[in-house]
N, C-alpha and C. Protein backbone atom coordinates (compact mmCIF):
# COMPACT_ATOMS: atom_id res chain seq x y z
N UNK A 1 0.85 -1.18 0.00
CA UNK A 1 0.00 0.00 0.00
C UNK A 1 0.89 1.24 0.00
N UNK A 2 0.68 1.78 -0.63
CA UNK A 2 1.68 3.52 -0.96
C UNK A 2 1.18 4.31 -0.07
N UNK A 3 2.39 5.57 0.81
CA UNK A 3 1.68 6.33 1.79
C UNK A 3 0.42 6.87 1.93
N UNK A 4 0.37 7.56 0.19
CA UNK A 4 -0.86 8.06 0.07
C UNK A 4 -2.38 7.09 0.14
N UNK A 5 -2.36 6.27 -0.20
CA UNK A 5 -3.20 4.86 -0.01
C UNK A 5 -3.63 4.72 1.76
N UNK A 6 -2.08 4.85 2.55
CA UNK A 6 -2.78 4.83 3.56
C UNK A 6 -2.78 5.88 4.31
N UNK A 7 -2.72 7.30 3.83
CA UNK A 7 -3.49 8.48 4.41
C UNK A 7 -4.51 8.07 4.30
N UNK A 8 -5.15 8.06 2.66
CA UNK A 8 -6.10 8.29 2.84
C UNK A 8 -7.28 7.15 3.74
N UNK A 9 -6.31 5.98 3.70
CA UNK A 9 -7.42 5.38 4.51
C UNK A 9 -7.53 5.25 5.86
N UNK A 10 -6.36 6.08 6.68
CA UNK A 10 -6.66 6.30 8.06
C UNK A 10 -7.24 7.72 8.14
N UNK A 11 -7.50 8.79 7.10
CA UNK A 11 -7.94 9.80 6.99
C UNK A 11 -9.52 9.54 7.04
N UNK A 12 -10.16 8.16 5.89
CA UNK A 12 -11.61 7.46 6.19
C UNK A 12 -12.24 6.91 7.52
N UNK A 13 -10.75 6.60 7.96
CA UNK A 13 -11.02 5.93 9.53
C UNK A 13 -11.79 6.53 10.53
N UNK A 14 -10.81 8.01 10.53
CA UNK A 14 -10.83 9.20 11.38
C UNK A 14 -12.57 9.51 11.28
N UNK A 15 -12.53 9.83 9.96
CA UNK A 15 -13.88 10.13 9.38
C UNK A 15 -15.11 9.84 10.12
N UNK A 16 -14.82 8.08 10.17
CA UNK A 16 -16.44 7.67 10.33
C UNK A 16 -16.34 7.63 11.77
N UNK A 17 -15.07 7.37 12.54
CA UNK A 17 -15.13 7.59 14.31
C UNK A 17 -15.69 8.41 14.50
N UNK A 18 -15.18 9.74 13.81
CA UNK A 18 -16.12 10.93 13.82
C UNK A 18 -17.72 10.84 14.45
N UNK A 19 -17.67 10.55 12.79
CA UNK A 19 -19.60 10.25 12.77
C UNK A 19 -19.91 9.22 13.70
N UNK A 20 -19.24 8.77 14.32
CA UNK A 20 -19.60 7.30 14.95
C UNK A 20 -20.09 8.19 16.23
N UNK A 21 -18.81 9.03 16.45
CA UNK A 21 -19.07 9.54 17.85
C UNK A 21 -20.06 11.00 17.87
N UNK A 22 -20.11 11.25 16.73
CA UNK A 22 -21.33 12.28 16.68
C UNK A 22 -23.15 11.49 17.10
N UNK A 23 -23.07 10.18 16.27
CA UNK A 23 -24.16 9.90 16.58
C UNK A 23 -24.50 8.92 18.21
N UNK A 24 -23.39 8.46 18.30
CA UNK A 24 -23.30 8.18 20.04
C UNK A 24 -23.38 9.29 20.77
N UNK A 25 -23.12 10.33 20.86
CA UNK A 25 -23.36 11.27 21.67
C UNK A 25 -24.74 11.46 21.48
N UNK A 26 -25.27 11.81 20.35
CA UNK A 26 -26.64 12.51 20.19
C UNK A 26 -27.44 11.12 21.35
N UNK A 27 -27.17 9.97 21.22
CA UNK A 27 -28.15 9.15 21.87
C UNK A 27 -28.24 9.10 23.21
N UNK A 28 -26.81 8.94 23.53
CA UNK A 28 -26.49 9.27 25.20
C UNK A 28 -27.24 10.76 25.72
N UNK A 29 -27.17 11.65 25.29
CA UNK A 29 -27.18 12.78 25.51
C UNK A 29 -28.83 13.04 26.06
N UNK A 30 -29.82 12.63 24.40
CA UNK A 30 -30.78 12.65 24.31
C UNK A 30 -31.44 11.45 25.91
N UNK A 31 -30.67 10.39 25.81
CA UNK A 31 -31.44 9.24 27.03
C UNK A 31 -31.13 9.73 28.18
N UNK A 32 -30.24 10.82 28.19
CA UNK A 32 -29.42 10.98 29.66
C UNK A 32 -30.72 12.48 29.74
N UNK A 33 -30.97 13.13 29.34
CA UNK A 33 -31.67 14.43 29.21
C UNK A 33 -33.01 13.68 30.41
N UNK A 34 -33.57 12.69 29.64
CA UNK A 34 -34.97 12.27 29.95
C UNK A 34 -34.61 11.68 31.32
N UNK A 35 -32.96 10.72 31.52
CA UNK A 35 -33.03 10.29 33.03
C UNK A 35 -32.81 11.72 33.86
N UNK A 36 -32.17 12.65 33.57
CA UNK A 36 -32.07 13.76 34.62
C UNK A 36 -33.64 14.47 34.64
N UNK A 37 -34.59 14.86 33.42
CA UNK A 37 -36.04 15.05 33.83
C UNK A 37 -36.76 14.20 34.89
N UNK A 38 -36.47 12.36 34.52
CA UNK A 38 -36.98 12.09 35.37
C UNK A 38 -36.73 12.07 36.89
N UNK A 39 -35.17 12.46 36.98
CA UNK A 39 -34.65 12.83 38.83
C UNK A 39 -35.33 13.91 38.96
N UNK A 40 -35.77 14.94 38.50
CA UNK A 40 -36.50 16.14 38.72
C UNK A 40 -37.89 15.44 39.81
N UNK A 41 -37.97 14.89 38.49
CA UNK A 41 -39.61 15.04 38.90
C UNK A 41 -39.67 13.84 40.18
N UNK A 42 -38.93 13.23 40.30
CA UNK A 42 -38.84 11.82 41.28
C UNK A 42 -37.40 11.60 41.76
N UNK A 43 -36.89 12.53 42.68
CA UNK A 43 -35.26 12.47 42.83
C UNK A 43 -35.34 11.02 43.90
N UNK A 44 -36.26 10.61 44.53
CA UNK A 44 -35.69 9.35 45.26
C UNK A 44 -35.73 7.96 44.43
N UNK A 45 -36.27 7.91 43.26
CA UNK A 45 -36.34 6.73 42.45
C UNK A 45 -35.69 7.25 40.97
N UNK A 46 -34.43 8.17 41.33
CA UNK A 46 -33.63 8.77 40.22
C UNK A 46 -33.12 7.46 39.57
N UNK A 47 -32.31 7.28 38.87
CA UNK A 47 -30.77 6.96 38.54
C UNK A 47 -29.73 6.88 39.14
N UNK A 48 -29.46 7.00 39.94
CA UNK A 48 -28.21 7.73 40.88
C UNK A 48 -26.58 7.12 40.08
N UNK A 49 -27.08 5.92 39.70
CA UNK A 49 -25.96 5.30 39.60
C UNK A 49 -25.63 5.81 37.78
N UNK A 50 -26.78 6.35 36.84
CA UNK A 50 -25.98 6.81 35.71
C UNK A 50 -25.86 8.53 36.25
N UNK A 51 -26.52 8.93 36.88
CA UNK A 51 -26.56 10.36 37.22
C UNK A 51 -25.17 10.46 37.48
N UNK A 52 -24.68 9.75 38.70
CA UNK A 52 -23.12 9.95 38.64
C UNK A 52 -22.40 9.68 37.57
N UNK A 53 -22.46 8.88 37.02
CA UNK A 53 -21.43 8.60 35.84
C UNK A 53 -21.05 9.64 35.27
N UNK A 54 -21.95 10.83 34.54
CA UNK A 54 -21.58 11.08 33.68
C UNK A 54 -20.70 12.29 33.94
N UNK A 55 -20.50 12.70 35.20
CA UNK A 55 -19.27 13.79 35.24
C UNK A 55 -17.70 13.17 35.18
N UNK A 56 -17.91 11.82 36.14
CA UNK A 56 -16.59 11.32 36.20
C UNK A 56 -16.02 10.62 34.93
N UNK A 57 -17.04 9.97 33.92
CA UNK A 57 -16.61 9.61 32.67
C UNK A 57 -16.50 10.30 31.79
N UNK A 58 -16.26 11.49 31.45
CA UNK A 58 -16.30 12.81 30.84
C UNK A 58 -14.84 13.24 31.71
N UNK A 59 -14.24 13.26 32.50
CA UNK A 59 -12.74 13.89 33.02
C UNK A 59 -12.14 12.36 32.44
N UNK A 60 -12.55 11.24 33.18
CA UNK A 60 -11.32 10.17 32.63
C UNK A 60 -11.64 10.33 30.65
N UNK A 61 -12.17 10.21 29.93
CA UNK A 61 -12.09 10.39 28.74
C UNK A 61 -11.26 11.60 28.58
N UNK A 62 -11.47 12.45 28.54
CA UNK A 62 -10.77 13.75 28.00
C UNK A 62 -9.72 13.67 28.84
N UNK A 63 -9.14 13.69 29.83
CA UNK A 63 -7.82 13.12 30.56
C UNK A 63 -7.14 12.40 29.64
N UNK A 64 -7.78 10.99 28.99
CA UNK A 64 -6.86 10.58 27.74
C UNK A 64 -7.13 11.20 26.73
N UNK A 65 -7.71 11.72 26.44
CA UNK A 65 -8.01 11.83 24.93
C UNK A 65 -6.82 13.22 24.98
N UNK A 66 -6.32 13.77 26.08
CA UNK A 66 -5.26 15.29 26.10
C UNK A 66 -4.56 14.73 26.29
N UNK A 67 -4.01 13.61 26.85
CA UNK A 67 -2.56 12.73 26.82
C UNK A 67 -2.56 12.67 25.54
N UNK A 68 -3.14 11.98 24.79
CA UNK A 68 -2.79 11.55 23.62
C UNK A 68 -2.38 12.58 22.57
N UNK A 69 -3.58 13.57 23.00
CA UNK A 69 -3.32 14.53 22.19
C UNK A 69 -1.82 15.27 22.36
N UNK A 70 -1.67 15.61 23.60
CA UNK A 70 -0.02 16.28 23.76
C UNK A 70 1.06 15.27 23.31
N UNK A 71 1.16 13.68 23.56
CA UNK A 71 1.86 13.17 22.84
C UNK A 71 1.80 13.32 21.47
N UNK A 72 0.70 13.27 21.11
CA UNK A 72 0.81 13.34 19.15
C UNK A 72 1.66 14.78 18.73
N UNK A 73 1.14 16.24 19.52
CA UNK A 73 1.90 17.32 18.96
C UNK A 73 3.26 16.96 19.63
N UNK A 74 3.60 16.67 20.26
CA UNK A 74 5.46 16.45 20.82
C UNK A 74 5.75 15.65 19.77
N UNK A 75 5.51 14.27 19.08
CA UNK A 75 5.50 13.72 18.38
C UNK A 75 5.72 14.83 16.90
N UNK A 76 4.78 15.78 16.56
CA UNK A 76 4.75 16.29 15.27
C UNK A 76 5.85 17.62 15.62
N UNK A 77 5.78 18.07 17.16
CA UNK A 77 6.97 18.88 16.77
C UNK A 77 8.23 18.62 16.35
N UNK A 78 8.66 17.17 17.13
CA UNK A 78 9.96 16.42 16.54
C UNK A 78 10.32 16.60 15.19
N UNK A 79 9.07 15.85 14.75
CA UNK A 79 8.96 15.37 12.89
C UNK A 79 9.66 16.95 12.54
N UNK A 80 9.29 18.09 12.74
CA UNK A 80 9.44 19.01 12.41
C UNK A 80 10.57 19.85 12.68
N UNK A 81 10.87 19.81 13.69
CA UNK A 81 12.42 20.06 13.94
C UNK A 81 13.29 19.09 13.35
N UNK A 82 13.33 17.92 13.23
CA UNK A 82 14.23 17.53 12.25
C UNK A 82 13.96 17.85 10.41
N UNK A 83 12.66 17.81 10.54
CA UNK A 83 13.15 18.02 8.72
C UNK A 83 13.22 19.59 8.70
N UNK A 84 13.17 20.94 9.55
CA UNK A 84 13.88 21.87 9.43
C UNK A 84 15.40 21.90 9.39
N UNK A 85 15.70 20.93 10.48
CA UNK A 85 17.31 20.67 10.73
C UNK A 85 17.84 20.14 9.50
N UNK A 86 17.15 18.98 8.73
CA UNK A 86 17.61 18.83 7.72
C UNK A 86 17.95 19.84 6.51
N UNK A 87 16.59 20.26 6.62
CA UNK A 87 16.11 21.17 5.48
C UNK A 87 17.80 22.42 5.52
N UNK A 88 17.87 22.60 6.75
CA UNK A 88 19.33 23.73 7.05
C UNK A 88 20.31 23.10 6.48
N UNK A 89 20.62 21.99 6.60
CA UNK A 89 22.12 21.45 6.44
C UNK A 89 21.50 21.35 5.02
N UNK A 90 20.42 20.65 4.11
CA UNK A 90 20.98 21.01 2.78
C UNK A 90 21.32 22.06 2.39
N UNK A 91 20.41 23.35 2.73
CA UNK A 91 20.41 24.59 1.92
C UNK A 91 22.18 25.27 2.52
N UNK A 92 22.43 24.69 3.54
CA UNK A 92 23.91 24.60 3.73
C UNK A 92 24.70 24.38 3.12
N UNK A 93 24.68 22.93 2.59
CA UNK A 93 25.67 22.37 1.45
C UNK A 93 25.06 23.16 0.26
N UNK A 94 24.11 23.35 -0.17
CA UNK A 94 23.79 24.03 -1.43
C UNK A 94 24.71 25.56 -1.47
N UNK A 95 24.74 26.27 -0.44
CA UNK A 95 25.39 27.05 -0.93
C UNK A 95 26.79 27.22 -0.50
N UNK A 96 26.96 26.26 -0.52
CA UNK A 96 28.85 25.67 -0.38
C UNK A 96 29.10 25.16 -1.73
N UNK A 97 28.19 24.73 -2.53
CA UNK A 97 28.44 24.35 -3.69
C UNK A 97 28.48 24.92 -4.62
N UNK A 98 27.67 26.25 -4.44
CA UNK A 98 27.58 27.67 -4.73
C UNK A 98 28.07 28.53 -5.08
N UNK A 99 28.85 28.47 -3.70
CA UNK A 99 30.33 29.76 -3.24
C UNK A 99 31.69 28.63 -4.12
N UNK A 100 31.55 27.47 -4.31
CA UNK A 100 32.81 26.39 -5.16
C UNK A 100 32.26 26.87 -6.51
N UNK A 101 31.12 26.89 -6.93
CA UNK A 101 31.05 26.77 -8.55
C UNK A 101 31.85 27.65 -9.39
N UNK A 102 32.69 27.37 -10.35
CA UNK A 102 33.81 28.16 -11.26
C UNK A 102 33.00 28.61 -12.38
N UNK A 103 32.05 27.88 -12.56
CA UNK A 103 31.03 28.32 -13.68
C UNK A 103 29.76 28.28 -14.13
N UNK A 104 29.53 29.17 -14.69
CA UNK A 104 27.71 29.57 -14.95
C UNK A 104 26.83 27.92 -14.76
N UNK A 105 27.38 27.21 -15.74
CA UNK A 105 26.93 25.75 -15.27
C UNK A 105 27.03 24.71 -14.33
N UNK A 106 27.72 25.04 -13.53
CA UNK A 106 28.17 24.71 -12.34
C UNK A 106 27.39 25.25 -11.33
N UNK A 107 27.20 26.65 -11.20
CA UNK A 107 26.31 26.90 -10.20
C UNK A 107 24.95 26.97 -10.96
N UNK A 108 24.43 27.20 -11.63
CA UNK A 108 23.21 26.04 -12.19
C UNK A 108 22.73 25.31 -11.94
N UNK A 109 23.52 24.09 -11.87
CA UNK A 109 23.55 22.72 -11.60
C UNK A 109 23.25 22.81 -9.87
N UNK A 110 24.05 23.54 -9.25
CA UNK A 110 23.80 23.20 -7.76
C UNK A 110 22.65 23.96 -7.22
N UNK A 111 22.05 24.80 -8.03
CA UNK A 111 21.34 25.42 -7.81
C UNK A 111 19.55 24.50 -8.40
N UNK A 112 19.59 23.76 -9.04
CA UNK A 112 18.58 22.57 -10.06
C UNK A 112 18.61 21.55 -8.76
N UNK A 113 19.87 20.71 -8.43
CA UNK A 113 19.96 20.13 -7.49
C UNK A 113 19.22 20.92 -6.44
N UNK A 114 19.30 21.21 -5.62
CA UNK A 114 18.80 21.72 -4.48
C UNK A 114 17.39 21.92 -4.34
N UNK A 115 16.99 22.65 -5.40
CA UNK A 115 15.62 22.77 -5.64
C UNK A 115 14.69 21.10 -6.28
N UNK A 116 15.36 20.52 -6.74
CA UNK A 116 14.63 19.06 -7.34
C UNK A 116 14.82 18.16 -6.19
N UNK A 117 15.57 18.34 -5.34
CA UNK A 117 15.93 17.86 -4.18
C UNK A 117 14.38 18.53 -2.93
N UNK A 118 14.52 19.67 -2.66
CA UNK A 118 13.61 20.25 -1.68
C UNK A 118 12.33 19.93 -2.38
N UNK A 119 11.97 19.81 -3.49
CA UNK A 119 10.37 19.58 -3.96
C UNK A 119 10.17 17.85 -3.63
N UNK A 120 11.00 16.89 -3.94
CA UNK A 120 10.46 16.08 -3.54
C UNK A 120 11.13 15.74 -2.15
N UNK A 121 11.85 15.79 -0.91
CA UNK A 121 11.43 15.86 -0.26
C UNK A 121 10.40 16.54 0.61
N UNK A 122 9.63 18.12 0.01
CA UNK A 122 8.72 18.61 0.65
C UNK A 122 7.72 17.70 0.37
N UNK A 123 7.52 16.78 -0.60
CA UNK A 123 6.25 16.08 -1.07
C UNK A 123 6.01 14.80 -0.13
N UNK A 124 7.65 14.14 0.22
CA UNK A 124 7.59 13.12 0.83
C UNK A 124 7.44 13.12 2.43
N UNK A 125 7.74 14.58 2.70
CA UNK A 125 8.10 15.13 4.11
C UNK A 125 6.05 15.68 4.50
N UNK A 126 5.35 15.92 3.69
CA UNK A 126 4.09 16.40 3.35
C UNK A 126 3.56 15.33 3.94
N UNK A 127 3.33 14.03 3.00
CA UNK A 127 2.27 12.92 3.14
C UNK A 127 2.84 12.36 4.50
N UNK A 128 3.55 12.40 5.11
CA UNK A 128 4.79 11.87 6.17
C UNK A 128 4.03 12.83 7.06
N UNK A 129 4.17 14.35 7.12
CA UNK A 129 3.32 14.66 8.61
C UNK A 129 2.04 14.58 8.40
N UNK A 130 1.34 14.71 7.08
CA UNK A 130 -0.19 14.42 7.25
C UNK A 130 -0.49 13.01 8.18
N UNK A 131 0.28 12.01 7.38
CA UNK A 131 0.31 10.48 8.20
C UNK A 131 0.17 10.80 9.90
N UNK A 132 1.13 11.26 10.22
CA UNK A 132 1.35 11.36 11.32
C UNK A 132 -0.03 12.24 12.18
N UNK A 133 -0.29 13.59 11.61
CA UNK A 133 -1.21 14.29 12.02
C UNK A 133 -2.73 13.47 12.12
N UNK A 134 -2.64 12.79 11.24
CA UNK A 134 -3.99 11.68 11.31
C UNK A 134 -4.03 10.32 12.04
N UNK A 135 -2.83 10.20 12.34
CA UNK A 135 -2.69 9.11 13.51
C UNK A 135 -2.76 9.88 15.30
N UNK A 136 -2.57 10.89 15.41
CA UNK A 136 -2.10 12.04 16.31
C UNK A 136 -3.86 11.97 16.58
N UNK A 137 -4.51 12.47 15.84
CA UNK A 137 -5.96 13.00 15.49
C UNK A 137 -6.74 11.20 16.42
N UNK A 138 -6.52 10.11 15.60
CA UNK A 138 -7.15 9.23 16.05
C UNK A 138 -7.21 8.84 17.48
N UNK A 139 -5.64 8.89 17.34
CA UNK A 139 -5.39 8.47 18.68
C UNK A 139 -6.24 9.41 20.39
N UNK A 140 -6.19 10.47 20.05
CA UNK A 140 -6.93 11.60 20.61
C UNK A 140 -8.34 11.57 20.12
N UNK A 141 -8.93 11.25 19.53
CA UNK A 141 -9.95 10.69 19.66
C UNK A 141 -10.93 9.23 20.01
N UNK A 142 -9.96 8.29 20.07
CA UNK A 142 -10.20 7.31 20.77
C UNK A 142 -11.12 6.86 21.82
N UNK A 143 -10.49 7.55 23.12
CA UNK A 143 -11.03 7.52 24.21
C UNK A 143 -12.38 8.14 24.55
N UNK A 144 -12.37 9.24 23.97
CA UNK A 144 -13.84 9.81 23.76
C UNK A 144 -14.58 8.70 22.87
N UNK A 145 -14.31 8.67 22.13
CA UNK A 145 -15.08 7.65 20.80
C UNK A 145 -15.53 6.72 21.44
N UNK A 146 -14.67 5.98 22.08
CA UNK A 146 -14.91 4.38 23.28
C UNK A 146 -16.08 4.73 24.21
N UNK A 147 -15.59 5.66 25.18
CA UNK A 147 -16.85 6.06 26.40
C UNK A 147 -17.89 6.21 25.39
N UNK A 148 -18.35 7.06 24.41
CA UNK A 148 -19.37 7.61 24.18
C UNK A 148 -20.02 6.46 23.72
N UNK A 149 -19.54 5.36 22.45
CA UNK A 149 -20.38 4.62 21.72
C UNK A 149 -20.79 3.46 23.12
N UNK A 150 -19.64 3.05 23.98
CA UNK A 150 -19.86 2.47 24.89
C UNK A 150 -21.05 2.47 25.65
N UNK A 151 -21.07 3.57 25.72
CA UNK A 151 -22.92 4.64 27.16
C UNK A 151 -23.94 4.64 25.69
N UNK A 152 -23.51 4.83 24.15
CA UNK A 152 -24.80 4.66 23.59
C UNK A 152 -25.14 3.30 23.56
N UNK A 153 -24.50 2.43 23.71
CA UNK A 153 -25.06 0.80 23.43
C UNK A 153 -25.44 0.60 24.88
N UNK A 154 -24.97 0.75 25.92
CA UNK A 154 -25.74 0.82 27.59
C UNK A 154 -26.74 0.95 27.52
N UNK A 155 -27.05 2.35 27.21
CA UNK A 155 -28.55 3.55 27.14
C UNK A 155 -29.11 2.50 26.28
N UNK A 156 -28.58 1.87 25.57
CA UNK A 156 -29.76 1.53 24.20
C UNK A 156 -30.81 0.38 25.07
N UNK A 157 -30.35 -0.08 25.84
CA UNK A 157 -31.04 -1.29 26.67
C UNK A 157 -32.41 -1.02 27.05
């Protein structure tokens, strides 16, 4: 499978967790609405036991889901400080090759190099942090995704 092959298909992934967790929420949300009306109207034959739930499962979710998330950007700042670091030491040697060239075709040449060089690594360095940014993305969404579809298949009972 070629990078782009599997952007795009952890980019589909992302996608439908998405929607997955858009429509788990709407259900939880909606069943949880009607158990807190009904503690209103009858607080001694409440719920008690989903009534609590839902503050403390809402901090442990997002608790991971911001781990993950701060690991993924430490993760993408890396990626990024090195292919700047790289990116320096070529345009380094490029113009060492530069300040050497004796002639019009010579510095030409190092000048073609450098640039056919930076386009496809910007292309390969591109699909490389998207990859990453969409694994970063999942992973940080996970844990939310889990609790929520989890409490919609509960509720569904």
């Amino acid at each position: 499978m070629s990078p782009m092959q599997k952007t795009a298909r952890n980019a589909l992934r992302n996608a439908q967790a998405g929607q997955e967790l858009a429509e788990a929420s709407a259900a939880v949300i909606t069943r949880r609405l009607g158990i807190m009306g009904e503690a209103m109207a009858d607080p001694l034959r409440a719920d008690h036991a989903e009534l609590s739930r839902m503050g403390a499962e809402k901090v442990e979710a997002m608790t991971a889901s911001a781990g993950a998330a701060f690991a993924g950007a430490m993760d993408l700042g890396q990626r990024a400080g090195r292919m700047a670091a790289r990116e320096g030491a070529e345009a380094a040697h490029c113009m060492a090759r530069l300040a050497r060239a004796d002639t019009p075709f010579a510095f030409a040449a190092a000048q073609t190099d450098w640039a056919m060089g930076a386009w496809s690594r910007a292309m390969r360095d591109g699909w490389a942090f998207y990859g990453a940014a969409l694994k970063a993305q999942g992973q940080a969404l996970a844990p939310v995704h889990a609790k929520a579809t989890a409490n919609a298949r509960r509720l569904k009972r």
